[in-house]
PDB file of N, CA and C in Angstrom:
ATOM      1  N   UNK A   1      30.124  52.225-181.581  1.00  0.00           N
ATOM      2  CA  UNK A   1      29.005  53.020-182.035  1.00  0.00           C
ATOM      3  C   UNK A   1      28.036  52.176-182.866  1.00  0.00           C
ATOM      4  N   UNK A   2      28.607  51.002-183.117  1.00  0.00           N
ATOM      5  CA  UNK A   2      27.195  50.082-184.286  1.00  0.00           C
ATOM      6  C   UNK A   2      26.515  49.963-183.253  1.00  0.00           C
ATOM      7  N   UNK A   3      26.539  49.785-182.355  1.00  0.00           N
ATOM      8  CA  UNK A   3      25.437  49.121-181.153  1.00  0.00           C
ATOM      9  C   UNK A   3      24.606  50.080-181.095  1.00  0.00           C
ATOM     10  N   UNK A   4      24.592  51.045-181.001  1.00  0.00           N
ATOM     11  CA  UNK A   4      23.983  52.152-180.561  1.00  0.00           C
ATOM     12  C   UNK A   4      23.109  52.841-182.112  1.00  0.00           C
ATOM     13  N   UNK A   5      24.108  52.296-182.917  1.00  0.00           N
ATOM     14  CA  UNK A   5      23.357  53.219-184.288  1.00  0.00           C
ATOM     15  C   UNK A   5      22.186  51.714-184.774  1.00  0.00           C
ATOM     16  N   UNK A   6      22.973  50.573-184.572  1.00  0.00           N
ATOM     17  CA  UNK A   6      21.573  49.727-184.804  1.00  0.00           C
ATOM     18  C   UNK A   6      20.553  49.369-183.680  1.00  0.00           C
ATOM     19  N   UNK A   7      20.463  49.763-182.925  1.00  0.00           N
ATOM     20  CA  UNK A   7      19.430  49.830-182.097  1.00  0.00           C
ATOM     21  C   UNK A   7      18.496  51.614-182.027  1.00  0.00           C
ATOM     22  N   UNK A   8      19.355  52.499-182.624  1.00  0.00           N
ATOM     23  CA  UNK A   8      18.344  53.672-182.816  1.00  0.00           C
ATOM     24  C   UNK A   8      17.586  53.764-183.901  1.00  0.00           C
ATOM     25  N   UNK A   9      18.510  52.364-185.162  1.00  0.00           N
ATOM     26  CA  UNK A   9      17.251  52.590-186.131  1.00  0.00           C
ATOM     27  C   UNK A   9      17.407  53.549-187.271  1.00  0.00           C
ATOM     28  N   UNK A  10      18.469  54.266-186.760  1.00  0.00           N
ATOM     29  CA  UNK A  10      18.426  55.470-188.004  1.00  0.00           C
ATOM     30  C   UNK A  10      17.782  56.689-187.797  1.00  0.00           C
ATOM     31  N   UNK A  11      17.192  56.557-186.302  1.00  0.00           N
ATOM     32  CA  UNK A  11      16.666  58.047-186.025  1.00  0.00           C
ATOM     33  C   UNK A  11      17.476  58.944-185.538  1.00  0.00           C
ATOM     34  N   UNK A  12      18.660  58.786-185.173  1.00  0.00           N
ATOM     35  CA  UNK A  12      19.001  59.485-184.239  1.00  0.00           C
ATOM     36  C   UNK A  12      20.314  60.274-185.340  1.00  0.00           C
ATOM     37  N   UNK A  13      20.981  61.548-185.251  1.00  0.00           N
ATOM     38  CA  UNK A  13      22.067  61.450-186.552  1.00  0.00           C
ATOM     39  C   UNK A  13      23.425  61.534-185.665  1.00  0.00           C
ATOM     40  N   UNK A  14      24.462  61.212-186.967  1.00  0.00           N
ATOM     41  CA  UNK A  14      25.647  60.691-186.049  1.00  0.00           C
ATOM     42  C   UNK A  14      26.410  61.795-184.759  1.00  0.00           C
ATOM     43  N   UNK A  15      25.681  62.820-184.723  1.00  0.00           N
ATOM     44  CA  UNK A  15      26.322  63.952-183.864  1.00  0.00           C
ATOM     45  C   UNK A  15      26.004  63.123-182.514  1.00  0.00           C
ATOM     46  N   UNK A  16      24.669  62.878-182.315  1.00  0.00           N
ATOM     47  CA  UNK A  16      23.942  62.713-181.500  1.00  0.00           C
ATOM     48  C   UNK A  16      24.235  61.096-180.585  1.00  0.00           C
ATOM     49  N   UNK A  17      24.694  60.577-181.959  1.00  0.00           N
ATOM     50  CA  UNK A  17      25.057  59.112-181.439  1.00  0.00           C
ATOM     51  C   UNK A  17      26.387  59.025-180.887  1.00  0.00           C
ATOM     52  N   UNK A  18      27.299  59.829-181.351  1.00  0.00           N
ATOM     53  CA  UNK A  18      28.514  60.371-180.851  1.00  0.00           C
ATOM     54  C   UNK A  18      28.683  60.748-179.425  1.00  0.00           C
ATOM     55  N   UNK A  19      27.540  61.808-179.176  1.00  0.00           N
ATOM     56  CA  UNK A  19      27.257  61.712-177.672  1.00  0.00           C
ATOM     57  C   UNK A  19      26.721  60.621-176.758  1.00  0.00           C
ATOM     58  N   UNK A  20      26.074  59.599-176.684  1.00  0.00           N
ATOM     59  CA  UNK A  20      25.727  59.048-176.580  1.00  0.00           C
ATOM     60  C   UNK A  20      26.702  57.751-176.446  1.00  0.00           C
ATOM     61  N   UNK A  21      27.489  57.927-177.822  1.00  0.00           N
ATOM     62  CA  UNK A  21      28.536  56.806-177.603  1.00  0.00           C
ATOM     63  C   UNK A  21      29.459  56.958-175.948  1.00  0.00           C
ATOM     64  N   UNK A  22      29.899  58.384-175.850  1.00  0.00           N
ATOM     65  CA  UNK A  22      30.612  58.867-175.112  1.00  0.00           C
ATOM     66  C   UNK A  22      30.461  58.771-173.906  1.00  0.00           C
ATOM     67  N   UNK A  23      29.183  58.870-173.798  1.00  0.00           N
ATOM     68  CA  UNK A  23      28.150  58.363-172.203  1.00  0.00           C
ATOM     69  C   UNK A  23      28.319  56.579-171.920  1.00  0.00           C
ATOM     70  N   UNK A  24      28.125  56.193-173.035  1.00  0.00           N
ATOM     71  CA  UNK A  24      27.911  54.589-172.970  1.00  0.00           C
ATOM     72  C   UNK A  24      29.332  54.065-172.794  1.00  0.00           C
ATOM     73  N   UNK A  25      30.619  55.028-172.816  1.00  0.00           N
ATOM     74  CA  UNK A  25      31.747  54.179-172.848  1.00  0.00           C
ATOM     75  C   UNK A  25      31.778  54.494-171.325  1.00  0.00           C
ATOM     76  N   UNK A  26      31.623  55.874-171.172  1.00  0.00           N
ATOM     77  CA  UNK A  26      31.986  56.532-169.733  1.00  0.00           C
ATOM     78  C   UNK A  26      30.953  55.475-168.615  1.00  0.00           C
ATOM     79  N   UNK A  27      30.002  55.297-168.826  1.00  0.00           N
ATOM     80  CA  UNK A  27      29.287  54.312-167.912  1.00  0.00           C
ATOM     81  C   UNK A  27      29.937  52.726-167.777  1.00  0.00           C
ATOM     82  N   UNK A  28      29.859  52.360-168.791  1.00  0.00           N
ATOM     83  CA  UNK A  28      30.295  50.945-168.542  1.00  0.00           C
ATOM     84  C   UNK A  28      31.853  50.916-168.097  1.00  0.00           C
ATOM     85  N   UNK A  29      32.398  51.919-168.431  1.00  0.00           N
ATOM     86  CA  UNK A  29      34.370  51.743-167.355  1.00  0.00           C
ATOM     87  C   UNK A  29      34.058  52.215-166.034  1.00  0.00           C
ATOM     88  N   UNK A  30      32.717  53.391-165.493  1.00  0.00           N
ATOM     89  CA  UNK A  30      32.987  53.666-164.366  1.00  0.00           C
ATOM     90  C   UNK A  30      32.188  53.041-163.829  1.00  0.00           C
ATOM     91  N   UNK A  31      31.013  51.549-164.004  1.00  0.00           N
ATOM     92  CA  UNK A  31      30.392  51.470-162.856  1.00  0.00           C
ATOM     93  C   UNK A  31      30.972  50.412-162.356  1.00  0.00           C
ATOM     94  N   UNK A  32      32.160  49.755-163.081  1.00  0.00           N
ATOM     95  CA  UNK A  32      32.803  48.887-162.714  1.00  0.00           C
ATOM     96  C   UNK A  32      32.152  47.424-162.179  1.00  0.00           C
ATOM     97  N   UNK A  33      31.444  47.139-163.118  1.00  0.00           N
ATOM     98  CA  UNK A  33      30.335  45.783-163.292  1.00  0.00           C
ATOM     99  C   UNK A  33      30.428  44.962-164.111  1.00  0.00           C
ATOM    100  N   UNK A  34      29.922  44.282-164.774  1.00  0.00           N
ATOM    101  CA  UNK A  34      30.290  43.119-165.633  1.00  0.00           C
ATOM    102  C   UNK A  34      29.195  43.102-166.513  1.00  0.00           C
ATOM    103  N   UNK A  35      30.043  44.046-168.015  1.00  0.00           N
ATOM    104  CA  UNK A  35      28.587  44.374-168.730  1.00  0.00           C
ATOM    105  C   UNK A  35      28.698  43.035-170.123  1.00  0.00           C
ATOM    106  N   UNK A  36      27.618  42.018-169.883  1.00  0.00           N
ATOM    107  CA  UNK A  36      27.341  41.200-171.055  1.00  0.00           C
ATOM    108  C   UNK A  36      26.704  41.874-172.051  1.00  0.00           C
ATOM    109  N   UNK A  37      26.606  41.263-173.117  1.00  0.00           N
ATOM    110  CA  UNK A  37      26.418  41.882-174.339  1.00  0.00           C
ATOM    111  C   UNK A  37      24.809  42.235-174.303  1.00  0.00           C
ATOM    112  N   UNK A  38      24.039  41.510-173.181  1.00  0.00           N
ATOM    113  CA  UNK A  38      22.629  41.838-173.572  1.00  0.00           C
ATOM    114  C   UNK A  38      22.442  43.079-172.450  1.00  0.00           C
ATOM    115  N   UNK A  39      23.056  43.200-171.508  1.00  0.00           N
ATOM    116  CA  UNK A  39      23.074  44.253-170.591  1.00  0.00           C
ATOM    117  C   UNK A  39      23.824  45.872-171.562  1.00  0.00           C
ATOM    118  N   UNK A  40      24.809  45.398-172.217  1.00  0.00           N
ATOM    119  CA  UNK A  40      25.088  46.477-173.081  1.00  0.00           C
ATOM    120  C   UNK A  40      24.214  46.896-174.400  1.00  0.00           C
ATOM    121  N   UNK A  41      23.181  45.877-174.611  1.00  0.00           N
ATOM    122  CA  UNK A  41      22.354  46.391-175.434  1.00  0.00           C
ATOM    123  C   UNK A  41      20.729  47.213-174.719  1.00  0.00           C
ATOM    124  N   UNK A  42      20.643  46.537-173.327  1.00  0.00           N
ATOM    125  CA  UNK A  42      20.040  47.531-172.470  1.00  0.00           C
ATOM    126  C   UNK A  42      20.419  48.715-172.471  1.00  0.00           C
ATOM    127  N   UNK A  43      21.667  48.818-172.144  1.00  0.00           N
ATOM    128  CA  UNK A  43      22.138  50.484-171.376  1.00  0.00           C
ATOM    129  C   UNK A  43      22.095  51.362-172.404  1.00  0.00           C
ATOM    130  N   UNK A  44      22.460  50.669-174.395  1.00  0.00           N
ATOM    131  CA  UNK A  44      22.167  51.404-175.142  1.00  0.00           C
ATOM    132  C   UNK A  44      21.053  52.028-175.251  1.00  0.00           C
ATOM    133  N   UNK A  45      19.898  50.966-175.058  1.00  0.00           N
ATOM    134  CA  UNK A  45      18.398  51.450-175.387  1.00  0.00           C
ATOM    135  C   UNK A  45      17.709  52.789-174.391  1.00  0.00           C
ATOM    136  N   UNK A  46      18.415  52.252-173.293  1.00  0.00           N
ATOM    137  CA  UNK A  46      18.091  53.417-172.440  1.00  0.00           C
ATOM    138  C   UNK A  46      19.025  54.513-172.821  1.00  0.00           C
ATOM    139  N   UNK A  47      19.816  54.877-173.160  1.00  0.00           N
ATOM    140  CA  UNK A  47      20.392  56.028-173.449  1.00  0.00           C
ATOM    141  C   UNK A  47      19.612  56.555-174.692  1.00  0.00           C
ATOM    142  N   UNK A  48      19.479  55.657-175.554  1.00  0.00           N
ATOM    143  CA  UNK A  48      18.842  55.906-176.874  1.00  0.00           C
ATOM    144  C   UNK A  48      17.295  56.608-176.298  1.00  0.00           C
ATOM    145  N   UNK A  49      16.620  55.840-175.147  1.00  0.00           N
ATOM    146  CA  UNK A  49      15.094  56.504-175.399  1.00  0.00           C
ATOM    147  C   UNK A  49      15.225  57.391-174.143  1.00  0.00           C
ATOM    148  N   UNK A  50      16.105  58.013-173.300  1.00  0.00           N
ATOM    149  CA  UNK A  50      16.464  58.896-173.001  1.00  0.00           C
ATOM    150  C   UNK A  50      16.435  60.130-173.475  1.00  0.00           C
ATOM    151  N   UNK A  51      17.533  60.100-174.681  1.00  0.00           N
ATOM    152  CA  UNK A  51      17.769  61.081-175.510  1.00  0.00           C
ATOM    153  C   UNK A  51      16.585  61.216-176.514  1.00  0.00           C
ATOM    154  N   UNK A  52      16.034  60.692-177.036  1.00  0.00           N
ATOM    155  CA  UNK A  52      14.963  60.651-177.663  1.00  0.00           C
ATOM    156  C   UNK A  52      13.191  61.558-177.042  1.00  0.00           C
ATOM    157  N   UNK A  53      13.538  61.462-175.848  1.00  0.00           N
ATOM    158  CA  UNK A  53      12.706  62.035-174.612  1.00  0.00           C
ATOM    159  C   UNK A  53      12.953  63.468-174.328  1.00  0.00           C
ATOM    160  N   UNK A  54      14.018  63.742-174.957  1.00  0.00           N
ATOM    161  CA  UNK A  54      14.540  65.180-174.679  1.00  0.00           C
ATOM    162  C   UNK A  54      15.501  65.238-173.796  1.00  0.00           C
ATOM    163  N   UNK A  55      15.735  64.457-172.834  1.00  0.00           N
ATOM    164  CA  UNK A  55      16.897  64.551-171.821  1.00  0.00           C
ATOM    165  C   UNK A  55      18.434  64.416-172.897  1.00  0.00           C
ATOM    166  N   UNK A  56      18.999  65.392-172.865  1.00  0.00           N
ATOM    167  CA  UNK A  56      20.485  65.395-173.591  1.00  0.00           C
ATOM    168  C   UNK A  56      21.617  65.824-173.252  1.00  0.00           C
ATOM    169  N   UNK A  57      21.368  66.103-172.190  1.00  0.00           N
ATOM    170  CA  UNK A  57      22.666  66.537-171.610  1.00  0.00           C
ATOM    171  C   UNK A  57      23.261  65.464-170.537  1.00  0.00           C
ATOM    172  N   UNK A  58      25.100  64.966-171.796  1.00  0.00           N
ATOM    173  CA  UNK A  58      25.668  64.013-171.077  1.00  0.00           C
ATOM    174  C   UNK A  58      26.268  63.732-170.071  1.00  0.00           C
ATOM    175  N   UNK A  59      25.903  64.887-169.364  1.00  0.00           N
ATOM    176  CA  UNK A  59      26.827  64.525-167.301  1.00  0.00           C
ATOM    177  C   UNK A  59      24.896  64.046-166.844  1.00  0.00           C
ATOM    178  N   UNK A  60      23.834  64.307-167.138  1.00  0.00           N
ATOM    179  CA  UNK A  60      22.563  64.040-166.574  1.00  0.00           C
ATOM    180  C   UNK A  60      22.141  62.500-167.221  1.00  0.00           C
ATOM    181  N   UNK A  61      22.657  61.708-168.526  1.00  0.00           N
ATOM    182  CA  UNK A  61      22.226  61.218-169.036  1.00  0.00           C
ATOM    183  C   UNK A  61      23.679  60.209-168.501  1.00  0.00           C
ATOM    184  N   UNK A  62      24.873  60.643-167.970  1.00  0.00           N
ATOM    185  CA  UNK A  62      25.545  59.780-166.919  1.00  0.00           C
ATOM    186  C   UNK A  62      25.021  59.178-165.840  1.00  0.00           C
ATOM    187  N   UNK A  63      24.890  60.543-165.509  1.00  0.00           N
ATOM    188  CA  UNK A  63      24.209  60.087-163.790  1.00  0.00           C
ATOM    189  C   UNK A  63      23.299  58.936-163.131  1.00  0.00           C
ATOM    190  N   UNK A  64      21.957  59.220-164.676  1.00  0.00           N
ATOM    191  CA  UNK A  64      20.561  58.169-164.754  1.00  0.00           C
ATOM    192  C   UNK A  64      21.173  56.927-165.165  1.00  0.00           C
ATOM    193  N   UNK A  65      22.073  57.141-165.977  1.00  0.00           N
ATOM    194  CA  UNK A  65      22.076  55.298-167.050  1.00  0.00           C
ATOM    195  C   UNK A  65      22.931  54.914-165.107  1.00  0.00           C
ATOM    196  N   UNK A  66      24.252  55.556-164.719  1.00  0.00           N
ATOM    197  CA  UNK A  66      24.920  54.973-163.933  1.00  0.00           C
ATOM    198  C   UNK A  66      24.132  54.422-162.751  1.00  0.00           C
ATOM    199  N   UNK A  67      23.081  55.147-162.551  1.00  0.00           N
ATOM    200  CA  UNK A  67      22.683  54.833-161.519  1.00  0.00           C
ATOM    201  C   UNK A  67      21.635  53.746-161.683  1.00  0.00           C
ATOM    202  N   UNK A  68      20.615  53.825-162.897  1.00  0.00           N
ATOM    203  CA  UNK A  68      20.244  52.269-163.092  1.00  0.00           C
ATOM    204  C   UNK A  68      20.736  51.418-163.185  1.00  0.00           C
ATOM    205  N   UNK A  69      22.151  51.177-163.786  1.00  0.00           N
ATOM    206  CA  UNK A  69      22.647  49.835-163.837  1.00  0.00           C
ATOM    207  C   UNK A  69      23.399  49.466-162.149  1.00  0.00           C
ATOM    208  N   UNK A  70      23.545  50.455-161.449  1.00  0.00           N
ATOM    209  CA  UNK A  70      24.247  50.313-160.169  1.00  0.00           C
ATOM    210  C   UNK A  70      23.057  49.401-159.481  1.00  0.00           C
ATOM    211  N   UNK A  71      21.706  49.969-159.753  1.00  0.00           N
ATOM    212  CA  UNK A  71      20.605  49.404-158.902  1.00  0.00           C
ATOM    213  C   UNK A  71      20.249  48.249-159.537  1.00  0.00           C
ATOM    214  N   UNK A  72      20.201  48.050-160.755  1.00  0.00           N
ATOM    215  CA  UNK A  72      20.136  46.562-161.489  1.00  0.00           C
ATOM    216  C   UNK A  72      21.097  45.620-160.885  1.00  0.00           C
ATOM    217  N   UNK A  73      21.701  46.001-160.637  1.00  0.00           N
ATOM    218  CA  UNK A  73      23.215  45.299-160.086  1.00  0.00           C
ATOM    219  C   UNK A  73      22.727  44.627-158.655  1.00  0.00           C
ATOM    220  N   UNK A  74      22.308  45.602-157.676  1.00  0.00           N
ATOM    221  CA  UNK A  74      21.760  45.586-156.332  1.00  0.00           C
ATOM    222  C   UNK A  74      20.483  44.797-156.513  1.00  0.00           C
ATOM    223  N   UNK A  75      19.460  44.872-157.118  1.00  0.00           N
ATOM    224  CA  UNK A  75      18.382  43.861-157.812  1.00  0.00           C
ATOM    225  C   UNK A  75      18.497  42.658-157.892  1.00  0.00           C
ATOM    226  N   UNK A  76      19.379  42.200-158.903  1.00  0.00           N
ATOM    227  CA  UNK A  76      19.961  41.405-159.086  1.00  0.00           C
ATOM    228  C   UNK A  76      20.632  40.278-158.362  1.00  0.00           C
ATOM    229  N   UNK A  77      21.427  40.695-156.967  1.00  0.00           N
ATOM    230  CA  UNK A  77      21.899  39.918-155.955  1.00  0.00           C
ATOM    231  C   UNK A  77      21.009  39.163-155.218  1.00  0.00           C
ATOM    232  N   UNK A  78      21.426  38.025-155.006  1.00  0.00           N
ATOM    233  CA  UNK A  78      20.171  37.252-153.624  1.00  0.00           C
ATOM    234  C   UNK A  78      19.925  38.274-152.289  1.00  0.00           C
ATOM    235  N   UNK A  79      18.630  37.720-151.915  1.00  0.00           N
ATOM    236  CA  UNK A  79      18.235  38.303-150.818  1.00  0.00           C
ATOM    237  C   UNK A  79      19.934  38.325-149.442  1.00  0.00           C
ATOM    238  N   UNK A  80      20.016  37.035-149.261  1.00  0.00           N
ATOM    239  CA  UNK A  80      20.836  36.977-148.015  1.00  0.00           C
ATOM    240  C   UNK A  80      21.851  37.659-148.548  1.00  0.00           C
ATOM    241  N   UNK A  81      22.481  38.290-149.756  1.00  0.00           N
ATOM    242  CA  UNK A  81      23.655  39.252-148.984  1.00  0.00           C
ATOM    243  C   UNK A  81      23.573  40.243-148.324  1.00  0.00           C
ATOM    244  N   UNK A  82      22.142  40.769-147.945  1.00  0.00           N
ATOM    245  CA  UNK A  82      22.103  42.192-147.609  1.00  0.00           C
ATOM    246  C   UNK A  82      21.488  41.843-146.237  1.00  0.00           C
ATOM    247  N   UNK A  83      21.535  40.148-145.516  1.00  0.00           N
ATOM    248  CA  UNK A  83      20.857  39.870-144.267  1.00  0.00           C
ATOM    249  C   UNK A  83      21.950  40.193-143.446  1.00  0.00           C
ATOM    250  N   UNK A  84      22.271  40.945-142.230  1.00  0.00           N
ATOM    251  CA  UNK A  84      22.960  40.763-141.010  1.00  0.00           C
ATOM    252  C   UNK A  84      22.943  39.865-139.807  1.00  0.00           C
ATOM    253  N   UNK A  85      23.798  40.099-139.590  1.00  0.00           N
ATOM    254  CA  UNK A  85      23.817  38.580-138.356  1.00  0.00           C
ATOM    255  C   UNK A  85      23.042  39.854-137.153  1.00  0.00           C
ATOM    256  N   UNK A  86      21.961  38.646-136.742  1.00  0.00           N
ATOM    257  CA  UNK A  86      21.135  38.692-135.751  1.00  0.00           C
ATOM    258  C   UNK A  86      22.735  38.961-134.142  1.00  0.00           C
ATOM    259  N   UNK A  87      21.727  39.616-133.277  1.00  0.00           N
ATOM    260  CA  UNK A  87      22.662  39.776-132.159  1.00  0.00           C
ATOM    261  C   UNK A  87      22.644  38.822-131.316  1.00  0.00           C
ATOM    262  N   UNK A  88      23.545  37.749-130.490  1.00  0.00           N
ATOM    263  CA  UNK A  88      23.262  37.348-129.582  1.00  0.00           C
ATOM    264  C   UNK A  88      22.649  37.350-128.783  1.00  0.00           C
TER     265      UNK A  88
END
């Protein structure tokens, strides 16, 4: 939860960061990726200005973080893994 409470700054109060924590653990065990410390200070920020946006409900605020970092992930890879072999 420091990650999350020093990157909100102090706006957010601990109920809120609590949720939030809960999302941020549940994402990073289920997308099953390789979260470095600056990617985990991403996924905080986005949860943080998420919730901050009004979006608060944590199965919706799953769904979005999981699915950006799934596509960051896919981003991320070189072009040729996603080339197929041409047909004879």
């Amino acid at each position: 939860m420091q990650r999350l409470e020093r990157l909100a700054k102090g706006s957010l109060p601990p109920k809120n960061l609590e949720t939030l924590k809960r999302v941020f653990d549940q994402v990073v065990r289920g997308a099953c990726l390789d979260f470095d410390e600056s990617r985990r200070d991403r996924l905080a920020k986005r949860l943080i200005f998420l919730f901050q946006s009004g979006l608060i409900n944590p199965a919706q605020l799953e769904k979005i973080a999981m699915l950006w970092e799934l596509t960051d992930d896919q981003l991320a890879k070189p072009a040729t893994v996603y080339k197929t072999k041409q047909p004879v």
